[in-house]
Protein backbone atom coordinates (compact mmCIF):
# COMPACT_ATOMS: atom_id res chain seq x y z
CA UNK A 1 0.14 22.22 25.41
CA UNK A 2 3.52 21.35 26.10
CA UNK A 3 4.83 20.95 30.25
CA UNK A 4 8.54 20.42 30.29
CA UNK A 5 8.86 19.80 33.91
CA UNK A 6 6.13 16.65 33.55
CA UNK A 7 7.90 15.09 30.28
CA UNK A 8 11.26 15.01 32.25
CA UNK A 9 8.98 13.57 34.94
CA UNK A 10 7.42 10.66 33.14
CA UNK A 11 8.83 7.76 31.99
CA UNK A 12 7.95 5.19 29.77
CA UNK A 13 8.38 1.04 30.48
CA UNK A 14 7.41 -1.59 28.61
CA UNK A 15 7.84 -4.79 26.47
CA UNK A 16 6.05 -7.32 24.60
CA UNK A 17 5.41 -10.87 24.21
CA UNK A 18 4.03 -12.36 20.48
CA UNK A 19 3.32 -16.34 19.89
CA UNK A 20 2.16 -17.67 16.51
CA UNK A 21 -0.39 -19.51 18.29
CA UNK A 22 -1.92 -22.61 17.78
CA UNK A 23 -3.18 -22.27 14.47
CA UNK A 24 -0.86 -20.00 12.01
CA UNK A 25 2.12 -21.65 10.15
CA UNK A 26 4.13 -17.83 10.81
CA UNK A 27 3.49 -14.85 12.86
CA UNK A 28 2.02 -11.99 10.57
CA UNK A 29 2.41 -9.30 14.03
CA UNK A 30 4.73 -6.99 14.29
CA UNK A 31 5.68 -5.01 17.90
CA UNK A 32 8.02 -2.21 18.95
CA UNK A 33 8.26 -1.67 23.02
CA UNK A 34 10.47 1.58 23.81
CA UNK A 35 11.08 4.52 25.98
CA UNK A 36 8.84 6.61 23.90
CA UNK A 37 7.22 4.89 21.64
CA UNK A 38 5.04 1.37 21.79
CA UNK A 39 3.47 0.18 18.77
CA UNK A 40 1.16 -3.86 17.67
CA UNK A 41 1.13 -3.82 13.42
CA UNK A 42 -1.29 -7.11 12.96
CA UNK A 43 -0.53 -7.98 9.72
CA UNK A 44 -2.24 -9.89 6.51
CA UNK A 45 -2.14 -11.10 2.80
CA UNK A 46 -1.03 -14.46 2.66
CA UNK A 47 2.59 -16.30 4.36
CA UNK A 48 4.97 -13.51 2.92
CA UNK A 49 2.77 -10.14 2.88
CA UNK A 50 1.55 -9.70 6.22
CA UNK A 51 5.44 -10.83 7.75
CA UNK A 52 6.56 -8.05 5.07
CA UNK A 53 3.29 -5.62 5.65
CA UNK A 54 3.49 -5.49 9.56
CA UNK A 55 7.70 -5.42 9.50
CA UNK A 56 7.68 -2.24 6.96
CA UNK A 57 5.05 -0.09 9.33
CA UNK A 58 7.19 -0.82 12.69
CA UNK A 59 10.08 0.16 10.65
CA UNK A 60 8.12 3.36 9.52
CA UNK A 61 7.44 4.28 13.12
CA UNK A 62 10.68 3.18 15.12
CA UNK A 63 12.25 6.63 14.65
CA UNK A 64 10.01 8.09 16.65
CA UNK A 65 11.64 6.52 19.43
CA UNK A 66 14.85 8.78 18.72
CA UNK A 67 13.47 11.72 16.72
CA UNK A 68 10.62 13.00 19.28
CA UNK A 69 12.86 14.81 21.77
CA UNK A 70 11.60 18.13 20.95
CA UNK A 71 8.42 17.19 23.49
CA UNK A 72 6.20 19.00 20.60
CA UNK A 73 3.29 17.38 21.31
CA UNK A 74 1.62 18.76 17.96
CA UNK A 75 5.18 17.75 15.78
CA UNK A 76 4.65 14.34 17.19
CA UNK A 77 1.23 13.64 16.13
CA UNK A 78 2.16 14.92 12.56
CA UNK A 79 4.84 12.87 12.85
CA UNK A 80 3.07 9.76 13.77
CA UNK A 81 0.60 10.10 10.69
CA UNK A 82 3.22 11.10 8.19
CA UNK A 83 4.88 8.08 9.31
CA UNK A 84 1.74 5.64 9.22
CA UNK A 85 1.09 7.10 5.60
CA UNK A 86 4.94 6.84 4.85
CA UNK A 87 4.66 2.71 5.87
CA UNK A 88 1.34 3.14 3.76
CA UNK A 89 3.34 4.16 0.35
CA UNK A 90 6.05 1.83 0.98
CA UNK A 91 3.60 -1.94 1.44
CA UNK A 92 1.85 -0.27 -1.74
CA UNK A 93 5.33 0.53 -3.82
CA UNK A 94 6.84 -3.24 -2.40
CA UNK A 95 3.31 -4.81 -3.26
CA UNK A 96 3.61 -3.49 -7.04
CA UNK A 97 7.59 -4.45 -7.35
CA UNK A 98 6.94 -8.27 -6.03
CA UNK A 99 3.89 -9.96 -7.61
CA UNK A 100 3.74 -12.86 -4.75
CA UNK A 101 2.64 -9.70 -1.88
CA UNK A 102 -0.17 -7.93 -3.75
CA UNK A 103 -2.63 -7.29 -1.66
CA UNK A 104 -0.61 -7.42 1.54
CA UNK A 105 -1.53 -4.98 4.57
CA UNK A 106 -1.23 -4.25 7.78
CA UNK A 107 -3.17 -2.47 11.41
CA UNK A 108 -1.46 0.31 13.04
CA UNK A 109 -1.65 1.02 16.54
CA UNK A 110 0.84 3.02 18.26
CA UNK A 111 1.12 5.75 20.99
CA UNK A 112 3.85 7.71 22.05
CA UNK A 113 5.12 9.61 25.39
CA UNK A 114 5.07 13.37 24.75
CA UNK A 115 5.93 16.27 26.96
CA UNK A 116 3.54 15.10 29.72
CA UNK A 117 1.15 13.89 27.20
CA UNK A 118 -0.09 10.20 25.26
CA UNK A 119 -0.38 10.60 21.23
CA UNK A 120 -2.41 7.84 19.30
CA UNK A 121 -2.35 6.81 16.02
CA UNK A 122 -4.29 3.88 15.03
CA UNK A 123 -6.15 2.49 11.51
CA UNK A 124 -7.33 -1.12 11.56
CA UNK A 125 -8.93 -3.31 14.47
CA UNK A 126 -5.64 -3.51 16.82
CA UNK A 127 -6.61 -1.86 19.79
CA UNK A 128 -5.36 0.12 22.34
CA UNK A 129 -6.79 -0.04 26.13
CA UNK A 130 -5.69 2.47 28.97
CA UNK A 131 -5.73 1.41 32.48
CA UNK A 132 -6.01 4.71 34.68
CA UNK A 133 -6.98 4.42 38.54
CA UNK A 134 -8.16 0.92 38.15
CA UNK A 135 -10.43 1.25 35.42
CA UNK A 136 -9.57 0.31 31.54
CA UNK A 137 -10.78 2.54 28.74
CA UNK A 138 -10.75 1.26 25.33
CA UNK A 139 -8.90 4.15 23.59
CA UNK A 140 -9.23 3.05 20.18
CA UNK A 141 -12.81 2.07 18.06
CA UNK A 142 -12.01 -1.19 15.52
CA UNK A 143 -12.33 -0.23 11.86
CA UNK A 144 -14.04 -3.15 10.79
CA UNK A 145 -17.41 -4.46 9.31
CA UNK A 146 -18.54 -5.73 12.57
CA UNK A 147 -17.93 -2.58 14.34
CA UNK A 148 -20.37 -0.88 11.64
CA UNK A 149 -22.74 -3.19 12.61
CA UNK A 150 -22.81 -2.14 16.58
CA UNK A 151 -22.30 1.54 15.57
CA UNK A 152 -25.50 1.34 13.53
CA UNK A 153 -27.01 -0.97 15.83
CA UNK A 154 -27.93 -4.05 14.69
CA UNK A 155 -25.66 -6.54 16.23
CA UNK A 156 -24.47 -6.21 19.85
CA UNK A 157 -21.20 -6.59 21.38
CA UNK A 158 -21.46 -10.24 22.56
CA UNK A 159 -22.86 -10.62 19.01
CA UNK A 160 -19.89 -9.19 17.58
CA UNK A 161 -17.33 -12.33 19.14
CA UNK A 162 -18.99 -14.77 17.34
CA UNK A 163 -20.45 -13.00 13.82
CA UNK A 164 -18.93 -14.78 10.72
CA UNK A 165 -17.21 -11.83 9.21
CA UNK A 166 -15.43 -10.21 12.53
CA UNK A 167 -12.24 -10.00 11.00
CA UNK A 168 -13.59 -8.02 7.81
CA UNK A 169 -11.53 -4.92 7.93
CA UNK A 170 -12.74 -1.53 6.49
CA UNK A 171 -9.62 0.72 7.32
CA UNK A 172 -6.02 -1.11 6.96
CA UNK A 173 -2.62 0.06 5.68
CA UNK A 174 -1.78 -1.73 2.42
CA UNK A 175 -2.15 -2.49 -1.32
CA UNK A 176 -5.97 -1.70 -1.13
CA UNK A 177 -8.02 1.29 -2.37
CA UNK A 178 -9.37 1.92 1.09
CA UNK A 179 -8.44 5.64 3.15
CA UNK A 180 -4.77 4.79 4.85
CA UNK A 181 -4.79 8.21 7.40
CA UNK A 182 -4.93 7.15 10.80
CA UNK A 183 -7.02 8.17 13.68
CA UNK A 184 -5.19 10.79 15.71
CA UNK A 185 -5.80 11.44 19.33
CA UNK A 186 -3.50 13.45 22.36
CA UNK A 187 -4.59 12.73 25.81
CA UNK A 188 -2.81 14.00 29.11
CA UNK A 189 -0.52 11.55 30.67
CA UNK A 190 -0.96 10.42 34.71
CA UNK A 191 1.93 8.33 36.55
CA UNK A 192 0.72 5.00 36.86
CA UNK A 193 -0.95 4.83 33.46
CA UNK A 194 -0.83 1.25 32.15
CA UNK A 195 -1.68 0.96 28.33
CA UNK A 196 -2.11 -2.54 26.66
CA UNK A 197 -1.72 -2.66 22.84
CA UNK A 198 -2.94 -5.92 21.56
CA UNK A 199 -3.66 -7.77 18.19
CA UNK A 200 -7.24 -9.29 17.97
CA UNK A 201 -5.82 -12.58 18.20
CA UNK A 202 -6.35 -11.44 22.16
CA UNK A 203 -9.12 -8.78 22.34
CA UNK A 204 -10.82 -10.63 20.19
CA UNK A 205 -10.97 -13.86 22.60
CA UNK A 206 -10.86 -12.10 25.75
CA UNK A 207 -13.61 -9.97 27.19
CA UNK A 208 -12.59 -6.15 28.29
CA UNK A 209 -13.09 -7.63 31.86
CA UNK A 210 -10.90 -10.35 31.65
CA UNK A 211 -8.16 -7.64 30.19
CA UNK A 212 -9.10 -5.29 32.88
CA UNK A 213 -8.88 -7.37 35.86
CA UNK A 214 -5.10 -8.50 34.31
CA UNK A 215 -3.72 -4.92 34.36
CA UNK A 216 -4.89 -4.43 37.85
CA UNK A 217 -3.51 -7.59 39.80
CA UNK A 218 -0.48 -8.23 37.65
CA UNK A 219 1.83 -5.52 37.92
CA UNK A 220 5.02 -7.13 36.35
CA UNK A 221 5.01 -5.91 32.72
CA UNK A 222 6.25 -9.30 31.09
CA UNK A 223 4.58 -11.36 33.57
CA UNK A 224 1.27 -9.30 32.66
CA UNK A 225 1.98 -9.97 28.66
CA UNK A 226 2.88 -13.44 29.34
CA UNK A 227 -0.59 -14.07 31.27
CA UNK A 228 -2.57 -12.29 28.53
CA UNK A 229 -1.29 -14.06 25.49
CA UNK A 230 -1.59 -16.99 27.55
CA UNK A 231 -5.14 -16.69 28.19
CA UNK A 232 -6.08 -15.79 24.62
CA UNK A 233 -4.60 -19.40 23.67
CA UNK A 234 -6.37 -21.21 26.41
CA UNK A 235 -9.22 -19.50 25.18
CA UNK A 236 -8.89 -20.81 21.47
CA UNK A 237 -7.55 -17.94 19.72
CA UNK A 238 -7.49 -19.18 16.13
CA UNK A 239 -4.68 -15.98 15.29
CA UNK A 240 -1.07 -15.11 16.02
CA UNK A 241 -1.43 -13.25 19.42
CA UNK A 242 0.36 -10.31 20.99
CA UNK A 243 0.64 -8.07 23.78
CA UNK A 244 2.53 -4.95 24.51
CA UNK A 245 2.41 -3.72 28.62
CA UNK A 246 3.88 -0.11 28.49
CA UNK A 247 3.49 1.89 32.15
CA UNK A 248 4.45 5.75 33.19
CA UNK A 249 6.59 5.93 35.83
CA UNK A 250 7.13 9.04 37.73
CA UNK A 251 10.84 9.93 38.44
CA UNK A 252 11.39 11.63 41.96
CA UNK A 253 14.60 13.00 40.69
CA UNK A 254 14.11 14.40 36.93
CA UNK A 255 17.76 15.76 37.47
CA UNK A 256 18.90 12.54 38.25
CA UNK A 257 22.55 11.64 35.66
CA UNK A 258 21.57 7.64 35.66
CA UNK A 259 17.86 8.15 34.76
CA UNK A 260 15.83 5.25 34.07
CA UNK A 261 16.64 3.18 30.79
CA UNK A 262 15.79 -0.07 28.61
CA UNK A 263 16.24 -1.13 25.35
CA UNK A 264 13.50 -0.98 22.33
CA UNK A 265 11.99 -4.35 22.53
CA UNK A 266 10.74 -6.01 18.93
CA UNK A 267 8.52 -8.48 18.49
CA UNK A 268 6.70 -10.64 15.75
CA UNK A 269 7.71 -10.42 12.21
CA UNK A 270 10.03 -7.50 12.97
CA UNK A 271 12.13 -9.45 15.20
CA UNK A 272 13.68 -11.23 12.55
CA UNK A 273 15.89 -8.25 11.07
CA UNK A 274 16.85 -6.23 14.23
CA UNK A 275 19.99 -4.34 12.16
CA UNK A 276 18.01 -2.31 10.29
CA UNK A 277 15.40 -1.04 13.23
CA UNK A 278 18.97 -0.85 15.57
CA UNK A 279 20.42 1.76 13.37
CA UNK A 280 16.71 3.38 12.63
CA UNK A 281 16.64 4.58 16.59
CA UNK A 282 20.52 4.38 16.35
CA UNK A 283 20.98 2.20 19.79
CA UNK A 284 20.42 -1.55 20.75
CA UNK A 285 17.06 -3.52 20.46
CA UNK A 286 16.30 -6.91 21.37
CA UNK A 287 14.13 -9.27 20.99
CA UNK A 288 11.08 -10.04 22.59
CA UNK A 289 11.13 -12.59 25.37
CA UNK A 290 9.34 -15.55 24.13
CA UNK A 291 6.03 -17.17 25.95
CA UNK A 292 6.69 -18.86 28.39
CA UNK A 293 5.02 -21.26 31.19
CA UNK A 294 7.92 -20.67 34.15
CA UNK A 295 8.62 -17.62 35.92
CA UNK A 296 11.49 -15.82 36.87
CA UNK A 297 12.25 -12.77 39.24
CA UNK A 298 11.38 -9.28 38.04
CA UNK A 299 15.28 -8.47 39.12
CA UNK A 300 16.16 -10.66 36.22
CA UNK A 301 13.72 -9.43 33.44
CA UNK A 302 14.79 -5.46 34.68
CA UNK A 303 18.71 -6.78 33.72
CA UNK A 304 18.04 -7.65 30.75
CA UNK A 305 16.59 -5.01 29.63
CA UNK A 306 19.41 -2.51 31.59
CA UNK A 307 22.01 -0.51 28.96
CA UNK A 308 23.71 0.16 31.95
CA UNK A 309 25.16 -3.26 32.57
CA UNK A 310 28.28 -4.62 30.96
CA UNK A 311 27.84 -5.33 26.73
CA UNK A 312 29.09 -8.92 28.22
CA UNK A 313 26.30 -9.16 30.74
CA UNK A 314 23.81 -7.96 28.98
CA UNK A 315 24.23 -10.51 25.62
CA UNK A 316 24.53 -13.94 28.69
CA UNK A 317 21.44 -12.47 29.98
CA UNK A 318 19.79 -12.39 26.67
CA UNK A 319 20.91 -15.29 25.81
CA UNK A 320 19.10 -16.89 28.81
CA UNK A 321 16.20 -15.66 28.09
CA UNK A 322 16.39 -16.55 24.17
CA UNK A 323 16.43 -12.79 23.57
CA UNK A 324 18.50 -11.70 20.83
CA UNK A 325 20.25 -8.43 20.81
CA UNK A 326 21.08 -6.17 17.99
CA UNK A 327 23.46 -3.08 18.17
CA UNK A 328 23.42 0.32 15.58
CA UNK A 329 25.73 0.19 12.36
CA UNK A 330 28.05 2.38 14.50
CA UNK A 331 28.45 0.12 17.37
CA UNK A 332 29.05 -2.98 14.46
CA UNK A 333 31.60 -1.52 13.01
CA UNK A 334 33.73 -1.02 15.87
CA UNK A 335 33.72 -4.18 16.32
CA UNK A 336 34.50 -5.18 12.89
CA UNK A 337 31.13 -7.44 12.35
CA UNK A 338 30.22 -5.24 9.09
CA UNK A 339 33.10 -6.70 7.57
CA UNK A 340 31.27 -9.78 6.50
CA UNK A 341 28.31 -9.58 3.72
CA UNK A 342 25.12 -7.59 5.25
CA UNK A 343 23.11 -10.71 4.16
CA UNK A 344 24.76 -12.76 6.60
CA UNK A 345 25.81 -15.95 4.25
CA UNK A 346 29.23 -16.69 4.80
CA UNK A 347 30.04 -19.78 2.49
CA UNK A 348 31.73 -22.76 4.87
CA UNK A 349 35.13 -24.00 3.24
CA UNK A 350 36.23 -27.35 3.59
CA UNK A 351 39.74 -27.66 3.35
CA UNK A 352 41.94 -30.48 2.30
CA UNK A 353 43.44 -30.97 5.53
CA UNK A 354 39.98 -32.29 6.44
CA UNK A 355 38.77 -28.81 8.47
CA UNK A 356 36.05 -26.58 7.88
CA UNK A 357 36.14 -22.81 8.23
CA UNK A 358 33.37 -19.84 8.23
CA UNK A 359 35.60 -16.93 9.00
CA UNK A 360 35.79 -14.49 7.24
CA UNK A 361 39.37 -13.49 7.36
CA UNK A 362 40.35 -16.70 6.55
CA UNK A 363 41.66 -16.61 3.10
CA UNK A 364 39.84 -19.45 1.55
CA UNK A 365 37.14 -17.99 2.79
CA UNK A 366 37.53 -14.83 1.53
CA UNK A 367 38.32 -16.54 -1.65
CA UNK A 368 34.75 -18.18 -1.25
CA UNK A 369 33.22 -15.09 -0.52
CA UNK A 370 34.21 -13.18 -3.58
CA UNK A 371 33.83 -16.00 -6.04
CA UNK A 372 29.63 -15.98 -4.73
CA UNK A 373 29.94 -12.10 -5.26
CA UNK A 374 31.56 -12.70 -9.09
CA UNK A 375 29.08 -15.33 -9.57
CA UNK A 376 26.27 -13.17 -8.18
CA UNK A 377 27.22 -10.64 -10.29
CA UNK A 378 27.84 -12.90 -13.02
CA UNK A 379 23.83 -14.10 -12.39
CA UNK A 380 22.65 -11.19 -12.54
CA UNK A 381 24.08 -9.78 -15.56
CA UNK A 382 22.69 -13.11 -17.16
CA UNK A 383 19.49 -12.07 -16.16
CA UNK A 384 19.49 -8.69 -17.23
CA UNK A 385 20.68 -10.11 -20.47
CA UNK A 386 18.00 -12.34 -21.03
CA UNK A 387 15.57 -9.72 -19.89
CA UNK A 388 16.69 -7.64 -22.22
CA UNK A 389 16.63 -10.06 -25.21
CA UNK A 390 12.81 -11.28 -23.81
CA UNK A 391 11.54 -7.73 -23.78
CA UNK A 392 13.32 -7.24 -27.75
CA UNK A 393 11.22 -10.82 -28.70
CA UNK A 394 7.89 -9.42 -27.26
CA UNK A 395 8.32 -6.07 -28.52
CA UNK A 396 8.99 -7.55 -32.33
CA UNK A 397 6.13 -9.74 -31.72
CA UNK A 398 3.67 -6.77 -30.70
CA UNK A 399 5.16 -5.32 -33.72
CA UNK A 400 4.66 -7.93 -36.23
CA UNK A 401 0.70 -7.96 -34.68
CA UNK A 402 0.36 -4.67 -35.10
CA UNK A 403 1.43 -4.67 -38.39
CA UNK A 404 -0.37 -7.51 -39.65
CA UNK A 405 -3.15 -6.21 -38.01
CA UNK A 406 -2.74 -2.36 -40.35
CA UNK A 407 -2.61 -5.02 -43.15
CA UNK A 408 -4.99 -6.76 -42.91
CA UNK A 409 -7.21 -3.34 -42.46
CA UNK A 410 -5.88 -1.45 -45.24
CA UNK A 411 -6.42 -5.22 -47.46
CA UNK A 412 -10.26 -5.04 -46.04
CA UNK A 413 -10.61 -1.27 -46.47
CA UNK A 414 -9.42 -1.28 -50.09
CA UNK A 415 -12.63 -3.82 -51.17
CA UNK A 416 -14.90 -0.66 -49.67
CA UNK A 417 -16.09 2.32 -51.96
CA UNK A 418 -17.82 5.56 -51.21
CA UNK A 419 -18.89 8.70 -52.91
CA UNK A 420 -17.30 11.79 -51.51
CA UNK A 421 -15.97 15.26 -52.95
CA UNK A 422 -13.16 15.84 -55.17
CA UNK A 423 -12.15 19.54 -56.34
CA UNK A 424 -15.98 21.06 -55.84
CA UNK A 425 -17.15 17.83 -57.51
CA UNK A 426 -19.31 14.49 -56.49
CA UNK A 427 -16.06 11.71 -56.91
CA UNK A 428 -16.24 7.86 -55.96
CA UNK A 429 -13.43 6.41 -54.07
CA UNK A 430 -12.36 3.23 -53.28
CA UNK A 431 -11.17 2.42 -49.62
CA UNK A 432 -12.78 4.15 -46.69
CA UNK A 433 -12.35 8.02 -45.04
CA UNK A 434 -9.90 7.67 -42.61
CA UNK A 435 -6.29 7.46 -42.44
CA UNK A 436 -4.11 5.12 -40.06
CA UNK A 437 -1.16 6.59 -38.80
CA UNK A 438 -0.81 9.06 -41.28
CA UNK A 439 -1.65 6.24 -43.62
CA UNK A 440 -4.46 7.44 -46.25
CA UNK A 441 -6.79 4.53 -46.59
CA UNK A 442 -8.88 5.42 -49.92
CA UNK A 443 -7.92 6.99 -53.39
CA UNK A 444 -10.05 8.46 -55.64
CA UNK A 445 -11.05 6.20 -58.67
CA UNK A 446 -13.72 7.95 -60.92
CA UNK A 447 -15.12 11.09 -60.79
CA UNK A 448 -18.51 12.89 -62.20
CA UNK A 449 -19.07 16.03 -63.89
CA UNK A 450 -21.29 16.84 -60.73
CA UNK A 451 -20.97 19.98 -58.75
CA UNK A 452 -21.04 19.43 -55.34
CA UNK A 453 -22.66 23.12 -54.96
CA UNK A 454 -25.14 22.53 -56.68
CA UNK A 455 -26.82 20.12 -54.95
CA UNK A 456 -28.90 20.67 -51.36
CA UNK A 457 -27.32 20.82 -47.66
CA UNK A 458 -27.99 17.86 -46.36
CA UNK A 459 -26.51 15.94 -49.89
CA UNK A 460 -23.32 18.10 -49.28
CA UNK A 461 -23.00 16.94 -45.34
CA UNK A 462 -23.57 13.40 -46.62
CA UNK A 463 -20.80 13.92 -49.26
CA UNK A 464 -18.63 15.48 -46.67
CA UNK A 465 -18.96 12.18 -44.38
CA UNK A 466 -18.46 9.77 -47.01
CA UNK A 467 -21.58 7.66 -48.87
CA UNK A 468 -20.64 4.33 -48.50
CA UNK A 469 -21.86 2.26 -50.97
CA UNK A 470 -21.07 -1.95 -51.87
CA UNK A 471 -18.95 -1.91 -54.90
CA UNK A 472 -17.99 0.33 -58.01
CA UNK A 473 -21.55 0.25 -59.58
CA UNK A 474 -22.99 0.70 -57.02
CA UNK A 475 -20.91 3.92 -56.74
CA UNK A 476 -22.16 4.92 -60.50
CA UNK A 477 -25.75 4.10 -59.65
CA UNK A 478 -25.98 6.15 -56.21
CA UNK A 479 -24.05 9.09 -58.29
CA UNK A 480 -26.94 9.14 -60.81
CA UNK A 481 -29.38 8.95 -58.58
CA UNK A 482 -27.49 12.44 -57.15
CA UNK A 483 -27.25 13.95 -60.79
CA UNK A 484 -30.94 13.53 -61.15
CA UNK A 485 -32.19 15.13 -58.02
CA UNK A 486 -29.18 18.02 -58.88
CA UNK A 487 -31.25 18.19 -61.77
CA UNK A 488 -34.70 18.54 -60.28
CA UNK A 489 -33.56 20.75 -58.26
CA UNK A 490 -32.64 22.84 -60.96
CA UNK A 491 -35.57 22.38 -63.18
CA UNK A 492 -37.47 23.45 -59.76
CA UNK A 493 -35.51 26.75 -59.41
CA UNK A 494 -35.66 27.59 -62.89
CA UNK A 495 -39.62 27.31 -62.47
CA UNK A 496 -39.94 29.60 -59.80
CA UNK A 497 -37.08 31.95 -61.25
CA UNK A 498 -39.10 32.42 -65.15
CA UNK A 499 -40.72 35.28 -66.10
CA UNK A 500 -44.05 33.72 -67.17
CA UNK A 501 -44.29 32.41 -63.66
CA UNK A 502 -43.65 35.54 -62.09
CA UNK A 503 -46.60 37.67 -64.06
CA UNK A 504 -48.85 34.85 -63.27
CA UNK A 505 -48.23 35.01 -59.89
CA UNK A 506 -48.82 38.60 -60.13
CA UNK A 507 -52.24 38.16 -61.98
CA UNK A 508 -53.28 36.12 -60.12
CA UNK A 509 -52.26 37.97 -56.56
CA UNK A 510 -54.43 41.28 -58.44
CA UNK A 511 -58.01 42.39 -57.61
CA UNK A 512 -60.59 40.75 -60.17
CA UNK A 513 -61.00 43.70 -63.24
CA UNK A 514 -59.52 45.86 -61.29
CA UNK A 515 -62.61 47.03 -59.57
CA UNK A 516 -63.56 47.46 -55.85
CA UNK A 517 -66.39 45.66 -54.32
């Protein structure tokens, strides 16, 4: 499946644009724009758990933009999934730790440049449209209830926009008992392919030839986004909305040294902890650009994105375009910014002379700095403390319930009494058959002279179980009533057992007088 010569021919552009619309407090989307790998996580279950939901899955799938270099088409698309079921594990495991996010989750669509060929994952109602000589092709089918309903055919499409539960998902990542593997798919790869990946914030406003008819006439990637979102607004999109443009490019010189380059954009949710996804693909990422209504050259947009300009260059031109830039652990280090607290909350001093100081190798402010850690550390042995002396108080507590609970059982069980077997013989006991905890919850407290042989099966079973009867009399009375059908029974088998009885039966079984008729 693999062609060499076309993956070192093809390369991938793109970027993405995300607004929190009109409606939303936060943006719950989540997108990753890279050489190799583009990827919209829509994400839901409440203010915190879709920010948290979407952010873990683009974090799950960002190393694909570093770790697919093999061009194994087939290692990719197990990659992909593992990764999709990895984010999967990881929403569930962070839903269970922090009450506040259960039942967060998230869509995945993503698709990735391999060896000359396009590998799709997707789960959710994201979707995925490919643009291919001027004609789009939705390359994903929504997992949702409203999808059902067309598939089985009782709504239609244009019924579909407007039905009351369209945004009833069936198949989403998250802390839900529904199916997390995604759908898998590996197309071929043609220069000039445009894919749009999109939240339904937008395909869910827009019709496909409203998309369509974008792709074709605006070819600028960010100008293309910008337009999109921009129409899903106007068109009262109630949801965060986001785009991500991504287009093949054929090289004419594969060979080239300087081949074509950008930095991973991030968008959404994501964007707000770039460190961690900078040292996932281990280079720079930036921001998103944010929506706009003014335009600017495509000459500027391309420098921004360039790792071939100047580190100096590149951060004014980000800083232009409100784009933040984030560089690997490595890169941080050299420059000594890892020498502050990874959280980023440098205490401000102020000092007596009236100034105020935030750096770190200040001395008051390292002072600062390591009184919050001894405090924080302080804190949080407090809190394990009283944890630990919470979880003693319960567990006495339980304890003491328990116990008064065996008490109060054994105090009810001891005003029971049944008739069981003792030694062979009939006995009554007071309590009741059964033991708690090793605990034996009757004692024998009178006994008869009757022989639990003697008497028939079904009064032995009985015996066996346990007779229960009201009170100690009771007991007595019920155990007579036993002795006197042990002693039927006897008087019955001595009957049948006598002699007399056996020559009568043999009279009376002969021929009359012995004669023959």
């Amino acid at each position: 499946m693999n062609d060499n010569r076309s993956a070192r021919s093809l390369f991938l552009y793109s970027t993405a644009v995300s607004d929190v619309g009109y409606v939303r407090s936060n943006n719950q989307d989540s997108a990753f724009a890279g050489e190799r790998l583009v990827a919209i996580c829509d994400g839901m279950g409440g203010h915190a758990g879709g920010d948290t939901a979407s952010t873990i899955a683009i974090r799950s799938l960002a190393h694909i933009e570093r770790d697919d270099t093999d061009d194994d088409v087939q290692d990719v698309a197990e990659m992909m999934e593992t990764s999709v079921m990895a984010a999967h594990d990881a929403i569930v495991g962070k839903a269970k730790r922090e009450r506040r996010l259960s039942g967060m989750g998230t869509t995945v669509t993503a698709v990735a440049l391999v060896a000359g060929y396009w590998v799709l994952a997707h789960i959710g109602d994201s979707r995925a449209y490919l643009l291919r000589d001027g004609h789009i092709i939705r390359m994903t089918q929504d997992h949702s209830y409203v999808q059902h309903l067309i598939n089985t055919g009782r709504i239609s499409e244009a019924e579909a926009k407007n039905h009351p539960q369209r945004n009833v998902v069936m198949r989403v990542l998250g802390d839900f008992d529904i199916d997390p593997r995604p759908d898998i798919s590996i197309r071929s790869a043609k220069p000039a392919d445009r894919w749009l990946l999109c939240s339904d914030g937008l395909c869910g406003v827009l019709e496909d030839s409203t998309i369509e008819e974008t792709l074709i006439s605006v070819s600028d990637q960010e100008e293309c986004a910008q337009r999109l979102v921009t129409m899903a607004l106007k068109a009262g999109s109630t949801d965060n909305v986001t785009a991500v443009v991504a287009d093949a490019t054929l090289s004419l010189d594969a060979s080239a040294f300087d081949l074509p380059h950008q930095n991973p954009v991030v968008a959404g949710a994501a964007s707000a902890s770039l460190e961690p996804i900078a040292d996932i693909v281990e280079g720079p990422v930036t921001t998103a650009p944010k929506l706009r209504a003014g335009d600017r050259s495509p000459a500027q947009r391309a420098a921004a994105l360039s790792s071939t300009e100047s580190n100096q260059r590149a951060h004014q031109q980000a800083a232009d375009d409100g784009v933040r830039m984030a560089q690997p652990s490595a890169t941080r280090e050299d420059r000594g910014e890892r020498q502050v607290p990874d959280t980023g909350e440098i205490p401000v001093v102020h000092k007596k002379d009236g100034s105020a100081s935030a750096d770190p190798n200040d001395p008051a402010v390292a002072r600062a700095i390591h009184h919050e850690h001894v405090t924080q550390r302080n804190q949080s042995r407090s809190r394990k403390r009283r944890m630990r002396i919470s979880i003693a108080a319960i567990t006495a507590v339980l304890l003491a319930i328990v116990g008064a609970g065996v008490f109060a059982s054994y105090r009810w069980s001891q005003t029971q009494y049944y008739l069981g077997e003792s030694d062979n013989v009939v006995a009554i006991y007071q309590g009741v058959p059964t033991n708690v905890f090793g605990l034996n919850l009757s004692h024998e407290v009178e006994r008869t002279t009757i022989t639990v042989s003697s008497l028939p099966q079904s009064w032995r079973e009985q015996l066996s179980e346990g007779i229960s009867v009201a009170n100690l009399q009771e007991g007595r009375e019920h155990a007579m009533l036993i002795r006197s059908e042990a002693k039927n029974l006897k008087t019955q088998e001595d009957a049948t057992s006598s002699p007399s009885a056996s020559a009568s039966d043999t009279a009376s079984s002969s021929p009359s007088g012995g004669k023959t008729s």
